[in-house]
C-alpha atoms as a PDB file:
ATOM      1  CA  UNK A   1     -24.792  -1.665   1.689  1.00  0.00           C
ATOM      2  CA  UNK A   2     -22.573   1.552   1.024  1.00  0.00           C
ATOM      3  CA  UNK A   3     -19.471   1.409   0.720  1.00  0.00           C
ATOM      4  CA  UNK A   4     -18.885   3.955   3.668  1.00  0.00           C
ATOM      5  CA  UNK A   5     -20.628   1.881   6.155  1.00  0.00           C
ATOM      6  CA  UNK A   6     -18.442  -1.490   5.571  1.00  0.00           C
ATOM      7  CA  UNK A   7     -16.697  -1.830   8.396  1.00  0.00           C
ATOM      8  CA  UNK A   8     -14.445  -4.517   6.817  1.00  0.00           C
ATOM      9  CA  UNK A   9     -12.787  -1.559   4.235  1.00  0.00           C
ATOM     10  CA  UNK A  10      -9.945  -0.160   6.430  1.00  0.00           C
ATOM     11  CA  UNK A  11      -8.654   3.163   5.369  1.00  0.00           C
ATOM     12  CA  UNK A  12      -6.184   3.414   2.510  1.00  0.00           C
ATOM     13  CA  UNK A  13      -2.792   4.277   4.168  1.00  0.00           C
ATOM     14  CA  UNK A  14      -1.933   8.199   2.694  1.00  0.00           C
ATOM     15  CA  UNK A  15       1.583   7.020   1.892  1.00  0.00           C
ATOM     16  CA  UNK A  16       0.552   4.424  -0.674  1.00  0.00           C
ATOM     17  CA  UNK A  17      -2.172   6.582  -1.910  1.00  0.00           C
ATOM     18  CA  UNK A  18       0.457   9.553  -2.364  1.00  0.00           C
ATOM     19  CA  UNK A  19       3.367   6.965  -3.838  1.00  0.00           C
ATOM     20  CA  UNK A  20       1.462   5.003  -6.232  1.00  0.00           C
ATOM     21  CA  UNK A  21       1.528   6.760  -9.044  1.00  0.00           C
ATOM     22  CA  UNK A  22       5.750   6.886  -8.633  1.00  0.00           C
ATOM     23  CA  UNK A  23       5.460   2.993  -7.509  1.00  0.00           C
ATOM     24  CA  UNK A  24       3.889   2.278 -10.464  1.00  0.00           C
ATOM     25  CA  UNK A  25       5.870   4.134 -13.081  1.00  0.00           C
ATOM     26  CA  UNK A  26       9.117   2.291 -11.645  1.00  0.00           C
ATOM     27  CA  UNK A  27       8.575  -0.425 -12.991  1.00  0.00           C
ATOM     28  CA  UNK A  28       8.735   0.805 -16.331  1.00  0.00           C
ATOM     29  CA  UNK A  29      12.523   0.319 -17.567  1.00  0.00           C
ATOM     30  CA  UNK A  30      14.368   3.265 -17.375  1.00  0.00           C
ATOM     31  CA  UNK A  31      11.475   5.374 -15.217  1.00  0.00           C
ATOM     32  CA  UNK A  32      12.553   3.430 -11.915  1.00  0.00           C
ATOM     33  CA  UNK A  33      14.571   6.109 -11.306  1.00  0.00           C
ATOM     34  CA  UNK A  34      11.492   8.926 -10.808  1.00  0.00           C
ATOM     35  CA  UNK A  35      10.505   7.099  -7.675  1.00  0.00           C
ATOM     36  CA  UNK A  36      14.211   7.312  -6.350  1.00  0.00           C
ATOM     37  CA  UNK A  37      14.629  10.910  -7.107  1.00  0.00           C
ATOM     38  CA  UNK A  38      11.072  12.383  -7.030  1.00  0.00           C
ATOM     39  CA  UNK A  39       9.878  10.349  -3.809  1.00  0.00           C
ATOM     40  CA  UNK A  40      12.281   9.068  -1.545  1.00  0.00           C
ATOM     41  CA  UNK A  41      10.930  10.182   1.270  1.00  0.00           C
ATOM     42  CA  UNK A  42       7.711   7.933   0.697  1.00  0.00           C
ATOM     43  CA  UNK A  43       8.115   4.190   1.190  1.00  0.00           C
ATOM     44  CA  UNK A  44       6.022   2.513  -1.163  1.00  0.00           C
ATOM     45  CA  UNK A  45       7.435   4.599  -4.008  1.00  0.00           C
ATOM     46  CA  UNK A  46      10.973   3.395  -2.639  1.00  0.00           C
ATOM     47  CA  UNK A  47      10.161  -0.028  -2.296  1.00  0.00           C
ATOM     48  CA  UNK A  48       8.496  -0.441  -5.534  1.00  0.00           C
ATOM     49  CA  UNK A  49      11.430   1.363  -7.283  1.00  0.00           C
ATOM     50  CA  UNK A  50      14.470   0.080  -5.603  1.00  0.00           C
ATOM     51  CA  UNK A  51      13.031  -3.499  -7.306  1.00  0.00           C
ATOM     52  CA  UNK A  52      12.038  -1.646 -10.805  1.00  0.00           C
ATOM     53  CA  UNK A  53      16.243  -0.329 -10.570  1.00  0.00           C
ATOM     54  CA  UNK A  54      17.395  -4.319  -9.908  1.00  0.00           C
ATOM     55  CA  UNK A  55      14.804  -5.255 -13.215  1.00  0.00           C
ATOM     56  CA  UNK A  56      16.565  -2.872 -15.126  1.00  0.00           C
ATOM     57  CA  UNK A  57      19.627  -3.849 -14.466  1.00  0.00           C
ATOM     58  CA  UNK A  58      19.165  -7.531 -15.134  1.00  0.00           C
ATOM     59  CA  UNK A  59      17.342  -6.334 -18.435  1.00  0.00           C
ATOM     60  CA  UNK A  60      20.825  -4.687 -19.163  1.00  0.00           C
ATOM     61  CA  UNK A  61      22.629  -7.888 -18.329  1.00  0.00           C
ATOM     62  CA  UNK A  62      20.150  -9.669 -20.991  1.00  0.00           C
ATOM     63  CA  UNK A  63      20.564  -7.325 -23.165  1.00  0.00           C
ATOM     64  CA  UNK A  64      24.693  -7.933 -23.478  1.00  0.00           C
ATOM     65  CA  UNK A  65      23.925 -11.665 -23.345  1.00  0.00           C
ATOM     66  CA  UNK A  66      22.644 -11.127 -26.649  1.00  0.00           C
ATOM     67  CA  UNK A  67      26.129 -10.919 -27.887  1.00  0.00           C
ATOM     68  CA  UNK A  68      26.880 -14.666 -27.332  1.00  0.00           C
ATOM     69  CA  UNK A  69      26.513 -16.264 -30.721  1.00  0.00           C
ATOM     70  CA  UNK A  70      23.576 -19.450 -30.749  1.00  0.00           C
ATOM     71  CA  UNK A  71      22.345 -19.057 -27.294  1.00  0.00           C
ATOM     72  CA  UNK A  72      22.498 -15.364 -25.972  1.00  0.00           C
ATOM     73  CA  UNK A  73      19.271 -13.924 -28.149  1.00  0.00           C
ATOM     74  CA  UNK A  74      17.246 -17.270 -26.521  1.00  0.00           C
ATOM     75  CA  UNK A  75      18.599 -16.808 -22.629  1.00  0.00           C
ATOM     76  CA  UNK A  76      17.906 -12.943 -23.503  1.00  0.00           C
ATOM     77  CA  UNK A  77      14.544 -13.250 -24.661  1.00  0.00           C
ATOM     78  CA  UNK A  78      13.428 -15.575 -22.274  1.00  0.00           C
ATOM     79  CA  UNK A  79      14.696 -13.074 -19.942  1.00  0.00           C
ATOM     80  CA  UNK A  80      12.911 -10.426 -21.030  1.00  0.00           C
ATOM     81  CA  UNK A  81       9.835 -12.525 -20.929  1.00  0.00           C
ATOM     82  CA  UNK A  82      10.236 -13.294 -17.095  1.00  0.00           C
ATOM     83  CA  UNK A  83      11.585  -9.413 -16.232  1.00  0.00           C
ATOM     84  CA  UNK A  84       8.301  -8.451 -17.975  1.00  0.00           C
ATOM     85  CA  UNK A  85       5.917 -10.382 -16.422  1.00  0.00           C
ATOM     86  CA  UNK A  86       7.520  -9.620 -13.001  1.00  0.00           C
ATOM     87  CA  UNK A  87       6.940  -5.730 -14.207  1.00  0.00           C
ATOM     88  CA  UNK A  88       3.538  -6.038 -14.737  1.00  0.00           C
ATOM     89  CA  UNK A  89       2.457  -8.001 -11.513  1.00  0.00           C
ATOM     90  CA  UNK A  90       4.390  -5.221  -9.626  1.00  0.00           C
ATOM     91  CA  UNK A  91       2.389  -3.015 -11.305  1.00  0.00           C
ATOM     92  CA  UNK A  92      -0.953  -4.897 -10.248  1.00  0.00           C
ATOM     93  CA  UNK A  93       0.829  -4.906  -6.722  1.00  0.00           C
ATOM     94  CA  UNK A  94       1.693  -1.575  -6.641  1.00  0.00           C
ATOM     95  CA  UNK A  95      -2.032  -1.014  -7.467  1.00  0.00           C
ATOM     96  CA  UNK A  96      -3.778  -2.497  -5.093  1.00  0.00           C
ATOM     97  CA  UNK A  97      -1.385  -0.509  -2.512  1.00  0.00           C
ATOM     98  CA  UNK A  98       0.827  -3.964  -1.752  1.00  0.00           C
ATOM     99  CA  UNK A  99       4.188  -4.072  -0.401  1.00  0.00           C
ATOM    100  CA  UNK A 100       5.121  -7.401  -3.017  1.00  0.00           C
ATOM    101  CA  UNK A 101       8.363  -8.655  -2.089  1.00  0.00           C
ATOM    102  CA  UNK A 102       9.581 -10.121  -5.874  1.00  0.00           C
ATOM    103  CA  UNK A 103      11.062 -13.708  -5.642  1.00  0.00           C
ATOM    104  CA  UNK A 104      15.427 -13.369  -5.912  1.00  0.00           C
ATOM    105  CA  UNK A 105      14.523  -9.512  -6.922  1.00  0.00           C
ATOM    106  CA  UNK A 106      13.835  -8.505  -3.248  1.00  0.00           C
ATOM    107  CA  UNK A 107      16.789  -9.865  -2.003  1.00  0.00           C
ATOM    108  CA  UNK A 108      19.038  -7.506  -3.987  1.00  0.00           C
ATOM    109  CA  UNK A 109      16.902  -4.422  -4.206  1.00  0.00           C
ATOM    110  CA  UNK A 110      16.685  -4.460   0.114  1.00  0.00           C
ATOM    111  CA  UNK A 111      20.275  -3.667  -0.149  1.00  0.00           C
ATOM    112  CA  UNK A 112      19.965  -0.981  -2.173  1.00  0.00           C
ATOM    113  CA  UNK A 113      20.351   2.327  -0.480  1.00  0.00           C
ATOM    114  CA  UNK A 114      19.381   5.761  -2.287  1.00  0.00           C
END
């Protein structure tokens, strides 16, 4: 059976098709900001990039933990550990053109308005 004759395959929604590219790259540290700037407009690039901006700024927050003799380099590292496994399934998401609200990362990113 073709693929063009499944009737179970909806149609890919344009805006995720258009944003997914920018959805992606947002996830990627300092690049959350191309969604914000470059494609506002589109909602899956927003979405996706208002939670890459919250992962960078807990990755900053890690990153001055590291400062704390003893125990800042091990909550730091496990923190980067967590912030990049959380990148790459949003990447994965953002792939597969889903809206994936991240666990504690949602809640602070919805807030967010750019």
């Amino acid at each position: 059976m073709s693929e063009h004759s499944d009737p179970s395959k909806k149609a890919a929604d344009p805006e995720i098709e258009e944003g997914k590219f920018f959805a992606a790259v947002g996830y990627i540290f300092v690049l959350c900001l191309v969604p914000l700037i470059l494609k506002k407009g589109n909602k899956f690039a927003a979405f996706h990039g208002k939670q890459g901006l919250v992962l960078l700024i807990l990755e900053v927050a890690a990153a001055i933990l590291k400062v704390v003799p003893v125990i800042g380099p091990v909550i730091a590292t496990l923190a980067f550990v967590v912030f990049g496994i959380l990148s790459l399934v949003g990447i994965l998401k953002v792939l597969i053109g889903e809206y994936w609200e991240m666990p504690v990362v949602y809640d602070i990113a919805r807030k967010i308005n750019v």
